[in-house]
N, C-alpha and C. Protein backbone atom coordinates (compact mmCIF):
# COMPACT_ATOMS: atom_id res chain seq x y z
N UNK A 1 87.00 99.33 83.51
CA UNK A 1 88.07 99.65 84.43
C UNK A 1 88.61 98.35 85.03
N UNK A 2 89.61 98.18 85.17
CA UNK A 2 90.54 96.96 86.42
C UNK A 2 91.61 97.65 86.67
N UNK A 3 91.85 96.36 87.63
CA UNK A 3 92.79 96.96 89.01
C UNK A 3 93.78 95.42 89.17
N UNK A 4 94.64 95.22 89.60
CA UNK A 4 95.81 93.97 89.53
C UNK A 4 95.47 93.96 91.29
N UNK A 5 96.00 92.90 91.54
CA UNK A 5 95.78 92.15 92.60
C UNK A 5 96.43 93.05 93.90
N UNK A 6 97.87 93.61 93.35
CA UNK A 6 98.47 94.55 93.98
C UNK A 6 97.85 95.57 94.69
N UNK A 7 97.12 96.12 93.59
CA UNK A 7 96.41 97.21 94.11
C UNK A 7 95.26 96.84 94.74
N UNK A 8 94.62 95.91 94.55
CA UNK A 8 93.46 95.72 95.63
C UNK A 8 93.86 95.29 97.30
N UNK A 9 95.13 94.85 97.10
CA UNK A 9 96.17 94.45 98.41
C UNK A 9 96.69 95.67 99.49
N UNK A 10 96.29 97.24 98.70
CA UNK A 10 96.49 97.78 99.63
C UNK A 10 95.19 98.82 99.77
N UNK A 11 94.17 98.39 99.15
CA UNK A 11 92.92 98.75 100.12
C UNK A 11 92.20 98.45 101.12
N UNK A 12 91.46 99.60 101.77
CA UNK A 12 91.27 98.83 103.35
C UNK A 12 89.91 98.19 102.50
N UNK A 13 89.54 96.96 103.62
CA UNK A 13 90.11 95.90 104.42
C UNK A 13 91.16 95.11 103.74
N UNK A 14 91.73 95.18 102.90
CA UNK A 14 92.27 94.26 102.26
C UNK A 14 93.73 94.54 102.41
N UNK A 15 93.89 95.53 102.76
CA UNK A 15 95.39 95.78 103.38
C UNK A 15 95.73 95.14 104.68
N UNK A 16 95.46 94.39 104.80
CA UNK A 16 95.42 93.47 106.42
C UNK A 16 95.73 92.38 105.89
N UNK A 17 95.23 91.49 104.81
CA UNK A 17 95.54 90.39 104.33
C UNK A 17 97.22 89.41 104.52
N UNK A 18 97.18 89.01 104.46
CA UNK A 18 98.74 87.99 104.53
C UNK A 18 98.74 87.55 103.12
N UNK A 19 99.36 87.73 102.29
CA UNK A 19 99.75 86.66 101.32
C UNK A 19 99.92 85.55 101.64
N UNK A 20 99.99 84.92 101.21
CA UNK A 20 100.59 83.00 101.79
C UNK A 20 101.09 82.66 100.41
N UNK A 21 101.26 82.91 99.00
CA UNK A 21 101.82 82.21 97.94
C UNK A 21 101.20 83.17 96.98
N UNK A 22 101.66 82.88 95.70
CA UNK A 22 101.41 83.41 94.33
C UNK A 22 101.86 85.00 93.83
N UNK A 23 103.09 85.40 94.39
CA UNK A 23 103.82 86.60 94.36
C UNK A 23 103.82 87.02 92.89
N UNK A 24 104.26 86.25 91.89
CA UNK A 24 104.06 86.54 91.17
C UNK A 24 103.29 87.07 90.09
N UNK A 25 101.59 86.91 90.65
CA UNK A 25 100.76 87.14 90.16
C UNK A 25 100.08 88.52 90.45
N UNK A 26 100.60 88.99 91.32
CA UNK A 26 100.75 90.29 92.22
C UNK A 26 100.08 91.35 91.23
N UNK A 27 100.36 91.14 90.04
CA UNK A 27 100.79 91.99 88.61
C UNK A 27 99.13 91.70 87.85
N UNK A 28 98.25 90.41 88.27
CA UNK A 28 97.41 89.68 87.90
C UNK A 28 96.18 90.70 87.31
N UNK A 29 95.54 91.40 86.17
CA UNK A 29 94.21 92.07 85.87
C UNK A 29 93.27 91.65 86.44
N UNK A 30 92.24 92.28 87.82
CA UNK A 30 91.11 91.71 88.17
C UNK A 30 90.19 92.38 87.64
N UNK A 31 89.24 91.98 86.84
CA UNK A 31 88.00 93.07 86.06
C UNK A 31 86.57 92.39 86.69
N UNK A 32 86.83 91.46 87.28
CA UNK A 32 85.34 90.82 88.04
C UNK A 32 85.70 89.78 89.50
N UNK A 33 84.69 90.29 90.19
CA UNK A 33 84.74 89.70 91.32
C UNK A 33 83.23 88.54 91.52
N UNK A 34 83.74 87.55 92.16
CA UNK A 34 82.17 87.03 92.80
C UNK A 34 82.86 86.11 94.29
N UNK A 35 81.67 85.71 95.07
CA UNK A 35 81.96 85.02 96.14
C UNK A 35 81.94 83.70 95.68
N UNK A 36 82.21 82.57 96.82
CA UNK A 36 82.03 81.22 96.63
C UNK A 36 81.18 80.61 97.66
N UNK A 37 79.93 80.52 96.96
CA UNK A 37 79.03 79.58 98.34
C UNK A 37 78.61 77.81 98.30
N UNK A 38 79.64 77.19 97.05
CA UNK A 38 79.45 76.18 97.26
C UNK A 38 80.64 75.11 96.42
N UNK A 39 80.76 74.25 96.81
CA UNK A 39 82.51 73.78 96.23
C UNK A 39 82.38 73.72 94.89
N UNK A 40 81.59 73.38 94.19
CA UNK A 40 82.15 73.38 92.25
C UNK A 40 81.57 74.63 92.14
N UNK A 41 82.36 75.84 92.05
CA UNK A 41 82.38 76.75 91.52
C UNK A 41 82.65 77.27 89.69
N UNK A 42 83.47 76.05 89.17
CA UNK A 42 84.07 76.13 88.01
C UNK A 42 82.93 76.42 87.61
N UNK A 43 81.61 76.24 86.92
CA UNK A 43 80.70 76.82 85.77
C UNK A 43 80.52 78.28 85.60
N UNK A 44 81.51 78.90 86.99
CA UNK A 44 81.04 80.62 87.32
C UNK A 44 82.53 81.03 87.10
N UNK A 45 83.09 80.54 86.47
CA UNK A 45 84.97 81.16 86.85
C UNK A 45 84.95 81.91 85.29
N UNK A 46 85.75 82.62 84.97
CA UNK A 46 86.36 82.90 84.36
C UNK A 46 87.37 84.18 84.01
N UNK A 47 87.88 84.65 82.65
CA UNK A 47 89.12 84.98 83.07
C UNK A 47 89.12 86.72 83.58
N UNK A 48 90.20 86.95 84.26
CA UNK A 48 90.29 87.76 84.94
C UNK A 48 89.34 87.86 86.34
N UNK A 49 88.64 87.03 86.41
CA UNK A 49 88.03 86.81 87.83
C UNK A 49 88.84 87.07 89.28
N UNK A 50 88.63 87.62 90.17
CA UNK A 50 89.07 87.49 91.39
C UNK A 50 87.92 86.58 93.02
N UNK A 51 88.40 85.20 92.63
CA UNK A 51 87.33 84.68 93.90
C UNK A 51 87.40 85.08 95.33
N UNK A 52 86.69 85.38 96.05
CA UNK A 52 86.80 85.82 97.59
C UNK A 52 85.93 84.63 97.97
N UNK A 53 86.45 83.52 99.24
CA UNK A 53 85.92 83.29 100.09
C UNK A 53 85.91 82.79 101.20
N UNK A 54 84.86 82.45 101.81
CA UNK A 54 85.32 82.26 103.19
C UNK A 54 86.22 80.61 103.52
N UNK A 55 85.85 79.85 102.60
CA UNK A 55 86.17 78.44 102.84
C UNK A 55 84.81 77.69 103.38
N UNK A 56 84.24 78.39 103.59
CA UNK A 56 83.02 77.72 104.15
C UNK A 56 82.44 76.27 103.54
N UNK A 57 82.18 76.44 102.10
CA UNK A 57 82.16 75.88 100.66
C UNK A 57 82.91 74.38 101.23
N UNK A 58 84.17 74.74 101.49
CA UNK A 58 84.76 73.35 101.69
C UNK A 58 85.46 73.24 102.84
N UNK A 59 85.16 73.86 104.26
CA UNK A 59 85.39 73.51 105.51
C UNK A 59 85.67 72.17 105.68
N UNK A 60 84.86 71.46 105.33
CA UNK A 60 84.99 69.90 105.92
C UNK A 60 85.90 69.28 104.37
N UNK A 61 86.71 70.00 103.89
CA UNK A 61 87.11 69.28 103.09
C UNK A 61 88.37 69.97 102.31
N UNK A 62 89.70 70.88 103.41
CA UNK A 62 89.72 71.61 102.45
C UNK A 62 90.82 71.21 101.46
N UNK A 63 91.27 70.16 100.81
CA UNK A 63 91.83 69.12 99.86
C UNK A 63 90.98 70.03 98.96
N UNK A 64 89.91 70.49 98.82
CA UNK A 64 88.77 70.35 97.88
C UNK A 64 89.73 71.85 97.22
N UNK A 65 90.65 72.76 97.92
CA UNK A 65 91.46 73.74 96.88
C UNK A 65 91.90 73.04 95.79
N UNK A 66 92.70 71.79 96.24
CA UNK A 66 93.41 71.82 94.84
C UNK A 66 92.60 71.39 93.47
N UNK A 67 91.59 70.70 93.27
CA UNK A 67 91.09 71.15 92.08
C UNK A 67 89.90 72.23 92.12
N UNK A 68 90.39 73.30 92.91
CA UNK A 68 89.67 74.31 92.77
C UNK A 68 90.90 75.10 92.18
N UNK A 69 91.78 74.96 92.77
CA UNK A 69 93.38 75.97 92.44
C UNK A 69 93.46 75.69 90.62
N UNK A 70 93.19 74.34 90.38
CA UNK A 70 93.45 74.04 88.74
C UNK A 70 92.02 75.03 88.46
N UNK A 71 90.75 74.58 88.68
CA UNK A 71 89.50 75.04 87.47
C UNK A 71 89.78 76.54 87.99
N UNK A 72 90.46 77.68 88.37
CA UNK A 72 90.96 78.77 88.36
C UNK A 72 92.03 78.90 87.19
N UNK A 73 92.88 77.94 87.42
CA UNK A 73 93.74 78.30 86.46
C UNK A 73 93.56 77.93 85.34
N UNK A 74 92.78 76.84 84.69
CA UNK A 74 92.43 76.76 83.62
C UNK A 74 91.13 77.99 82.97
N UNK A 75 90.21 78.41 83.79
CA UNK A 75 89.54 80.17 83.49
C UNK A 75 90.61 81.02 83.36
N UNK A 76 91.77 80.54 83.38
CA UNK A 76 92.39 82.24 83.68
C UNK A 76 92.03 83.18 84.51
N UNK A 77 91.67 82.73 85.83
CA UNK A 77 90.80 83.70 86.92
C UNK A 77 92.36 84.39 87.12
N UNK A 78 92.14 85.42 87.91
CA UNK A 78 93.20 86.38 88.74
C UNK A 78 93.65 86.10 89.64
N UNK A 79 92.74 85.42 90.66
CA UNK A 79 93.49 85.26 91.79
C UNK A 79 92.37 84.73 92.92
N UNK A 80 92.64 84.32 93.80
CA UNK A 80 91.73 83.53 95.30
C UNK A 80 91.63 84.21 96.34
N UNK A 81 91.23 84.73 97.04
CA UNK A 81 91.35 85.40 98.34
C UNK A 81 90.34 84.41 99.45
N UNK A 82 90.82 84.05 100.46
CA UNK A 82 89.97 82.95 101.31
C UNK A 82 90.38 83.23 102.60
N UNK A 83 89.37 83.38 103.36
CA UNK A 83 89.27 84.12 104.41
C UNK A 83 89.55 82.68 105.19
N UNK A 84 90.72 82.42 105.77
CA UNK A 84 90.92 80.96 106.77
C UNK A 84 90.20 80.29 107.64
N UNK A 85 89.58 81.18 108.48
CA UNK A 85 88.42 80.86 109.37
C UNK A 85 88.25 78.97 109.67
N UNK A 86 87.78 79.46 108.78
CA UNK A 86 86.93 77.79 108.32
C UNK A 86 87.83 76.64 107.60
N UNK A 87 88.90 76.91 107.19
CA UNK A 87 89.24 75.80 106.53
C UNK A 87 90.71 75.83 107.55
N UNK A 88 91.29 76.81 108.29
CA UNK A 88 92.09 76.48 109.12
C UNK A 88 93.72 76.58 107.94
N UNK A 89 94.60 75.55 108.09
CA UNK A 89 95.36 75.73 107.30
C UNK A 89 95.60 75.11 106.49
N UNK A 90 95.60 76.07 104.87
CA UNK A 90 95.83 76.11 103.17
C UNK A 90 96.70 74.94 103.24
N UNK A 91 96.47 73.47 102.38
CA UNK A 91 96.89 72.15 102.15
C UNK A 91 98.54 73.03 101.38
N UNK A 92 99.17 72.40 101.58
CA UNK A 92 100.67 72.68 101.31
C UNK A 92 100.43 72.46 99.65
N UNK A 93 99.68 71.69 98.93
CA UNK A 93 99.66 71.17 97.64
C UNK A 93 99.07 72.57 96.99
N UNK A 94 98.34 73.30 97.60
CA UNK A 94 97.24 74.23 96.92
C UNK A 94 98.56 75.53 96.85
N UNK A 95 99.26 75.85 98.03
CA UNK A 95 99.80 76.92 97.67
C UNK A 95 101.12 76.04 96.58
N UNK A 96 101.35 75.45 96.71
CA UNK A 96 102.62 74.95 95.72
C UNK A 96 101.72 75.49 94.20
N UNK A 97 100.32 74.98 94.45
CA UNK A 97 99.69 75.48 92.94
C UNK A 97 99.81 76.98 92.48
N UNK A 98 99.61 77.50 93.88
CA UNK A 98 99.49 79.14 93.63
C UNK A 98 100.52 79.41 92.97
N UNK A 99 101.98 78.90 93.50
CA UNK A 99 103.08 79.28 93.13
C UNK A 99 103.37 78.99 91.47
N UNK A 100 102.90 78.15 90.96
CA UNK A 100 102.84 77.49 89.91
C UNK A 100 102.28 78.35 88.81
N UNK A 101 100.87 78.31 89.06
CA UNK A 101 99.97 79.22 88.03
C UNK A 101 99.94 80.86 88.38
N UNK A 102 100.65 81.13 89.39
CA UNK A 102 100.83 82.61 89.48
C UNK A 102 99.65 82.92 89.78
């Protein structure tokens, strides 16, 4: 079974979410989920993945999206979901990526 990004966007809790970039990907197949508890995640990505996390991973660093935004897009993951908290506000470079790789 999967579900596109869309549709997980209007389940609760996840119907609360803000988009911030990657509209186009809206459409995106998610068939697997995992969290992120530490910044090189890439050996666990792949395609159709949907990552959830808190930022925690790279609080003190959060530059550390944009080659996280690429080793997503090179898995062909689905999509990022990152709870702000902790990393405060998404580097302008990372959503330009979102926009990019959809």
């Amino acid at each position: 079974m999967s579900i596109t990004i869309r549709e997980i966007l209007q389940i609760e809790p996840f119907n609360t979410c803000k988009l911030l970039s990657g509209e186009r990907g809206l459409s995106n197949v998610v068939k697997y989920t995992t969290t992120m508890e530490m910044p090189d995640i890439s050996p666990w990505l792949s395609s159709n993945l949907l990552l959830i996390t808190t930022g925690y991973a790279i609080k003190d660093n959060p530059e550390a999206l944009i080659p996280l935004m690429n080793n997503l897009h090179e898995a062909k993951c689905a999509g990022l979901l990152i709870k702000q908290e902790y990393i405060g506000a998404v580097p302008l470079e990372a959503i330009n990526l979102s926009e990019i790789y959809n």
